[in-house]
Protein backbone atom coordinates (compact mmCIF):
# COMPACT_ATOMS: atom_id res chain seq x y z
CA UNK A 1 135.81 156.06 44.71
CA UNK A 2 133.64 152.89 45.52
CA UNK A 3 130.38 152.70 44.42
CA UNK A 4 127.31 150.21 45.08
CA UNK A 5 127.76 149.01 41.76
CA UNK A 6 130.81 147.83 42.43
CA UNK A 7 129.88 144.99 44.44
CA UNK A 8 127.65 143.92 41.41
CA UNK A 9 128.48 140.92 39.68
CA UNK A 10 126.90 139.15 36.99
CA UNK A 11 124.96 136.59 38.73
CA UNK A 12 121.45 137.21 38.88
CA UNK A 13 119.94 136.15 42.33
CA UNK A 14 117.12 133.49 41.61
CA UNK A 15 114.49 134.68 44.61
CA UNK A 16 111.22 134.86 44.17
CA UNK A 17 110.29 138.24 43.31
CA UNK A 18 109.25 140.49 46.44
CA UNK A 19 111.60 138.42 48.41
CA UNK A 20 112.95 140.47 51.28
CA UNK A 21 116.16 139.24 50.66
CA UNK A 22 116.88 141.72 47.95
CA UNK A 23 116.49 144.53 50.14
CA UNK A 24 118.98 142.78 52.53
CA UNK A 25 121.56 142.58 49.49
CA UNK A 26 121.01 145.92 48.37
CA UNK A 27 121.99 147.35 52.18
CA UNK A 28 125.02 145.30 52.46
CA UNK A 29 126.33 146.26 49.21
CA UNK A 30 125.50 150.12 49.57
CA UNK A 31 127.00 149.43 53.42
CA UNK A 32 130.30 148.55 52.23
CA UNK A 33 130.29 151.55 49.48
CA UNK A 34 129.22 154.21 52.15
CA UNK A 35 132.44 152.59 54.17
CA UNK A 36 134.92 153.48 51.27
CA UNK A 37 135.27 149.50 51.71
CA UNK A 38 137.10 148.11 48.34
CA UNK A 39 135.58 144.57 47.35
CA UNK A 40 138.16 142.67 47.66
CA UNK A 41 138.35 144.31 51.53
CA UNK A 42 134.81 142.92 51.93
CA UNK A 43 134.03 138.58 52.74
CA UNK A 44 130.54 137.62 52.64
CA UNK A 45 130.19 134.17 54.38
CA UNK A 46 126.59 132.05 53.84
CA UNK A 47 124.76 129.15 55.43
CA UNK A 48 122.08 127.06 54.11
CA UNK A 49 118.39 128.10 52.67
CA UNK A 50 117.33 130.95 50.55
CA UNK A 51 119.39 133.60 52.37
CA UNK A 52 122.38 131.48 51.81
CA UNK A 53 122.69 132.73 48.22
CA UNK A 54 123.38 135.95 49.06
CA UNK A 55 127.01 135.57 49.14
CA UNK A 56 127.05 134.68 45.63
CA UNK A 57 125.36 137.79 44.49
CA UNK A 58 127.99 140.42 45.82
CA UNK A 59 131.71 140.97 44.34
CA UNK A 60 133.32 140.30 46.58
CA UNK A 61 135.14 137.42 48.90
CA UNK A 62 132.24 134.53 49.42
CA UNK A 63 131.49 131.57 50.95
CA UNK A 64 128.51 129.45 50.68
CA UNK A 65 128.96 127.59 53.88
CA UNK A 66 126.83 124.56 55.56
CA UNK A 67 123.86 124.44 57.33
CA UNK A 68 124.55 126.53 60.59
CA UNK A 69 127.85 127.00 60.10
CA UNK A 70 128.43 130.59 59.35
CA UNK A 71 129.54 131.64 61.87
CA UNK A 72 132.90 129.70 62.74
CA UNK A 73 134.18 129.96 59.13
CA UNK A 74 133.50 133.86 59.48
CA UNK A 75 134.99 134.30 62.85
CA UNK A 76 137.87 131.92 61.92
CA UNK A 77 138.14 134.61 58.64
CA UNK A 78 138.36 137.34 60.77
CA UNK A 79 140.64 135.97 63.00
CA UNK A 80 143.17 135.22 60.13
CA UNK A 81 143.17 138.04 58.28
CA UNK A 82 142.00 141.37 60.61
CA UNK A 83 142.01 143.40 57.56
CA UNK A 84 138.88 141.65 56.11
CA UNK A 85 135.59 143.00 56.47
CA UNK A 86 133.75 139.68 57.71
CA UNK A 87 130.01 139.75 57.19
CA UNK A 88 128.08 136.62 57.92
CA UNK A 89 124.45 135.99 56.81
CA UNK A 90 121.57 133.38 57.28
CA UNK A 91 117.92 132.51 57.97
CA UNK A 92 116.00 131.94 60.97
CA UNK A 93 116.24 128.20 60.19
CA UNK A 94 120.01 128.61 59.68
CA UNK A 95 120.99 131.02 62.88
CA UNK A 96 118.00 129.56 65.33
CA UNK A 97 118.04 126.13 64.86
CA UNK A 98 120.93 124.41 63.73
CA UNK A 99 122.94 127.07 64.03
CA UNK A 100 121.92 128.26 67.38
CA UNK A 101 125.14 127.05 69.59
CA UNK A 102 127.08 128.64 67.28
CA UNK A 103 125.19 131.98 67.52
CA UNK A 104 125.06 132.33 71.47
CA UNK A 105 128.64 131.48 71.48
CA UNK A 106 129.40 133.75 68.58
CA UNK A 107 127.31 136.48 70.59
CA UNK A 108 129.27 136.43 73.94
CA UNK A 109 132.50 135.72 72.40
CA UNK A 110 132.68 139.46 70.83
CA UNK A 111 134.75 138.62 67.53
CA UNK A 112 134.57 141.35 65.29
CA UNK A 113 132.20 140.08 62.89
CA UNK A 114 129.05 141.60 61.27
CA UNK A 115 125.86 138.99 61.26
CA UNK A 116 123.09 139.56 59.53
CA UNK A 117 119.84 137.40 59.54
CA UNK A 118 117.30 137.16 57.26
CA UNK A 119 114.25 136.81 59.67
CA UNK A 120 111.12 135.04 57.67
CA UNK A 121 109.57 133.19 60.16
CA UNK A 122 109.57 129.91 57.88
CA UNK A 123 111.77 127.63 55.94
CA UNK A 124 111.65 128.83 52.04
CA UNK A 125 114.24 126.83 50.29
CA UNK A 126 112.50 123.49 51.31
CA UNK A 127 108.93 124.84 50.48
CA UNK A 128 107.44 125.89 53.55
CA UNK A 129 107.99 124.15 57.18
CA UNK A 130 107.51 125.63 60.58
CA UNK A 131 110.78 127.92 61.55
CA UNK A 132 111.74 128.45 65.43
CA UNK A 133 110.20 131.86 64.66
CA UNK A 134 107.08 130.63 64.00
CA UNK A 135 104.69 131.80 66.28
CA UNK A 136 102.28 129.11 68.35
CA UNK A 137 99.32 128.26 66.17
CA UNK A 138 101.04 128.55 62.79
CA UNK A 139 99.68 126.20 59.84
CA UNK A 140 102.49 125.07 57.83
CA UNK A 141 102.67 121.18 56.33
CA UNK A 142 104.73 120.37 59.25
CA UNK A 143 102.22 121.34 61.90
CA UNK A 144 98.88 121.24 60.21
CA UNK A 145 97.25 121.60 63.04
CA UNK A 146 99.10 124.32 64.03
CA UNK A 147 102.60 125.10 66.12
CA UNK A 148 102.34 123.93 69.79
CA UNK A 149 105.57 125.64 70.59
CA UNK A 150 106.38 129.57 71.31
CA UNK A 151 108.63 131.17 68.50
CA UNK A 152 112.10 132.28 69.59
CA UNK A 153 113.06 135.60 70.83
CA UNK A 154 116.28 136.23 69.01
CA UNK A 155 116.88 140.27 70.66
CA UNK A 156 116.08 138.77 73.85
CA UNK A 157 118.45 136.02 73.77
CA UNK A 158 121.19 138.30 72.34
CA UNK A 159 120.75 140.74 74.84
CA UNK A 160 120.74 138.22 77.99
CA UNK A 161 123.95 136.31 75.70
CA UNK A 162 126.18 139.79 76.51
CA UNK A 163 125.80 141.27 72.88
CA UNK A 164 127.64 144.33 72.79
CA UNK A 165 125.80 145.48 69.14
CA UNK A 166 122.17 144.43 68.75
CA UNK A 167 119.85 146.03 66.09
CA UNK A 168 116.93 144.85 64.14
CA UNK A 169 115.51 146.36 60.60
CA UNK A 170 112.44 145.66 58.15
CA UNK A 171 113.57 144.90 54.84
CA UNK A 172 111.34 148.14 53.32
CA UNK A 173 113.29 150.46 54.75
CA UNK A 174 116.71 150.26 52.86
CA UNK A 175 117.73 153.57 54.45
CA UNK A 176 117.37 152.44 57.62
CA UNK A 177 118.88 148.81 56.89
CA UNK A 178 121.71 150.23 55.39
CA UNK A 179 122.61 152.75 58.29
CA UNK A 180 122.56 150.04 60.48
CA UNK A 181 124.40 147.27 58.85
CA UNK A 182 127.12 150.46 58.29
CA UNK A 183 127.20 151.00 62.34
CA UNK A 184 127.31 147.00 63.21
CA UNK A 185 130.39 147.10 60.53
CA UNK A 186 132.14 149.93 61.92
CA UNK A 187 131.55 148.70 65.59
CA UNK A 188 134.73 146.91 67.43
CA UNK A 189 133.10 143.41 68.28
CA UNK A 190 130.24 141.27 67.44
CA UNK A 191 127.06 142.93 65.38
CA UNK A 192 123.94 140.93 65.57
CA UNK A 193 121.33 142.32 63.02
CA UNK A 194 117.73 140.35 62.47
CA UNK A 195 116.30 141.84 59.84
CA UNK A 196 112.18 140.76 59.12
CA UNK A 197 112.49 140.12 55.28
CA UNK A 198 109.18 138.32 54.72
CA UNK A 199 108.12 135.31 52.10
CA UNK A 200 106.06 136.13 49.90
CA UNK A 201 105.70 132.36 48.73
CA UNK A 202 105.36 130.82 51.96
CA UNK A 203 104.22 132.66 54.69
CA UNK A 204 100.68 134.47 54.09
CA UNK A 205 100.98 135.75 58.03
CA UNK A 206 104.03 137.38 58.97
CA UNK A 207 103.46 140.03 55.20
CA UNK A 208 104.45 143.06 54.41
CA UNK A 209 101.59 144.43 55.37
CA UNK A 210 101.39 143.02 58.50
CA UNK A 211 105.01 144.30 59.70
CA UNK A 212 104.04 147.74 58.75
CA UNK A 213 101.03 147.75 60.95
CA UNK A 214 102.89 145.90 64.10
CA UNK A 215 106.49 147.40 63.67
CA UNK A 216 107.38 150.34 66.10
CA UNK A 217 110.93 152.39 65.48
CA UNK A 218 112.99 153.30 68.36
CA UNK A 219 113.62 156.53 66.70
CA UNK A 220 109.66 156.99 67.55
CA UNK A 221 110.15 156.64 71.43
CA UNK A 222 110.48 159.90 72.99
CA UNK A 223 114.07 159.09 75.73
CA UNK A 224 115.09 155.85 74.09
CA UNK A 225 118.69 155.46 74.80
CA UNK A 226 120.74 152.52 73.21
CA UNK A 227 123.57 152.90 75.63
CA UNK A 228 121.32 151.06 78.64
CA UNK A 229 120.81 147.33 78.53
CA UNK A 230 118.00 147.08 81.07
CA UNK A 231 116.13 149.99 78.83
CA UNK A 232 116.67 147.56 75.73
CA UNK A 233 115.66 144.75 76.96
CA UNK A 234 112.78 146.23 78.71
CA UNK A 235 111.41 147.94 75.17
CA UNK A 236 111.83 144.32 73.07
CA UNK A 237 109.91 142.73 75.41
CA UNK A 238 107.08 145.32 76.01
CA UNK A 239 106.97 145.34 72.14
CA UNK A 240 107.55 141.67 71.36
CA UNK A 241 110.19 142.06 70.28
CA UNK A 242 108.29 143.93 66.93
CA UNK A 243 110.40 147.24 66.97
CA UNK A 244 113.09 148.39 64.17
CA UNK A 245 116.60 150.24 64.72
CA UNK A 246 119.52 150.18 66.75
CA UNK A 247 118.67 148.31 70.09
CA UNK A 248 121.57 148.35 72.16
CA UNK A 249 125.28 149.00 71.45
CA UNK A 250 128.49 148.36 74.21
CA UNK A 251 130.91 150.35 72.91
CA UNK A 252 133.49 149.94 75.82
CA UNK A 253 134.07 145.97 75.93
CA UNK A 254 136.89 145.02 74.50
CA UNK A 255 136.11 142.68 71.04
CA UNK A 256 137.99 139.00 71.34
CA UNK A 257 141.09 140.08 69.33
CA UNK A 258 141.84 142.46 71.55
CA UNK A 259 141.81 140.42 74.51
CA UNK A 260 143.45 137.41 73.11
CA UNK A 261 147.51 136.84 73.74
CA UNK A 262 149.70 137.22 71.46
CA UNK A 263 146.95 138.03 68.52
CA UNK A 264 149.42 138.49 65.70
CA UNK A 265 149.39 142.39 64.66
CA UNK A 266 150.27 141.21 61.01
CA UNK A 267 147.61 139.14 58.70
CA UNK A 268 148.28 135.14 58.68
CA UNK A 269 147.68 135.54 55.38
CA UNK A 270 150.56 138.22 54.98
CA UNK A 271 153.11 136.60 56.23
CA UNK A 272 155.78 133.79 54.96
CA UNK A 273 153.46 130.19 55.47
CA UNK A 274 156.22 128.47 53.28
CA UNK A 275 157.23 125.58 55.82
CA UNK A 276 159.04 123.00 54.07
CA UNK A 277 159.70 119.82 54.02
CA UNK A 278 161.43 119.77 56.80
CA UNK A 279 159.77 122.07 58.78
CA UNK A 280 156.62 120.20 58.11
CA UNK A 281 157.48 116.42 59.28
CA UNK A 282 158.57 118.54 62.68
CA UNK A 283 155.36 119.98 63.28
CA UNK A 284 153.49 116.25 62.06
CA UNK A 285 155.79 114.71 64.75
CA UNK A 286 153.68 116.23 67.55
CA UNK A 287 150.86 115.19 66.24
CA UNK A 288 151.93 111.27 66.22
């Protein structure tokens, strides 16, 4: 039987302690357990800042990608090998900046992949810039005087960008964060998860504290259905987007693999890739 434990290794993560980013860890590992999912079942694929540790922490198939870039070495997992679990994970910095082609993209293409972003409203690993989740006014060093532009709204644009799974957790609640990680895993297509896991180093704003008082659960409003896309997108942006649980889910479009001709019912990686010598100057030729 799989346990959390079993997705331990023996690196110790090096976050500052109180980081939300633990919480995050915890979920995905005790995710994967609840699943019955075996680690070596399970790929864990990174970008770039403080979140993009995590998938050195969990035992299990990692990758510690490049800035942005998450997402096409995940889907491009996925699409080899359909028998992997494929979770990506990032920042704000990483998924809404950078990284934000490949996210929209990601979003409406509807490959069965599980993403996960750590949502801290600043950039940690380089000690403390303005994020494209910064709200307007916010005193970093890169806008002393304060942010002149509006923060993104990540539900909003995932919603409009045809995401058929869309949820949103506070790192505090591991219960919650792990029940919903489990349902984006299980669910046939694209899972887009923001998860508010706040810096305790940098940001003195967007604390603990400060979630707890602003955060509203779905679960808390009497008729909420996550079946109806107008509904959803109506709540986030009554709330501002500061509400925790399962937002909207699509459960009858079809992911990208199941659309796509003559997707391979058999693994790439299962089957014979020996080419030879011969084989291989063939296929070079049509490249000359």
């Amino acid at each position: 039987m799989v346990t959390f434990k079993d997705f331990r290794n023996t690196i110790k993560p090096n976050w500052c302690p109180g980081c939300g980013d633990f919480s995050v860890q915890a979920s995905i590992q005790r995710a994967a357990a609840n699943l019955e999912i075996e680690p070596h079942e399970l790929a864990v694929v990174s970008g770039i800042g403080c979140s993009g540790r995590l998938s050195g922490y969990i035992n299990a198939y990692g990758l510690h990608g490049i800035h942005g870039r998450a997402l096409p070495i995940a889907q491009g997992l996925k699409l080899a090998n359909r028998d992997l679990n494929v979770i990506a994970t990032g920042g704000d910095g990483d998924g809404f900046a950078i990284g934000m082609g490949h996210t929209v993209h990601s979003i409406r293409r509807n490959i069965d992949v599980t993403y996960v972003v750590m949502d801290n409203q600043i950039y940690g690993l380089t000690k403390g810039q303005t994020s494209p989740r910064s709200a307007a006014g916010f005193i970093t060093k890169s806008t002393p005087g304060g942010a002149i532009e509006p923060s993104l709204k990540p539900l909003e644009v995932a919603l409009s960008s045809g995401a058929t799974f869309v949820a949103q957790g506070f790192s505090t609640d591991l219960k919650e964060l792990t029940a919903m990680i489990e349902e984006g895993m299980k669910h046939k297509g694209f899972s887009f998860i923001n998860v508010f896991s706040p810096c305790v180093t940098y940001n003195k704003v967007n604390t603990y504290d400060w979630f707890k008082e602003h955060l509203t659960k779905l679960s808390d409003i009497e008729g909420y259905d996550a079946s109806n896309r107008e509904q959803a997108m109506q709540t986030v942006m009554k709330h501002e987007g500061l509400v925790t649980g399962i937002i909207y889910q699509d459960t009858e479009t079809p992911s990208y693999q199941e659309k796509l001709q003559g997707y391979s019912e058999t693994a790439l990686t299962y089957e014979n890739l020996e080419l030879g010598e011969e084989k291989l100057d063939e296929l070079m030729k049509e490249f000359m």
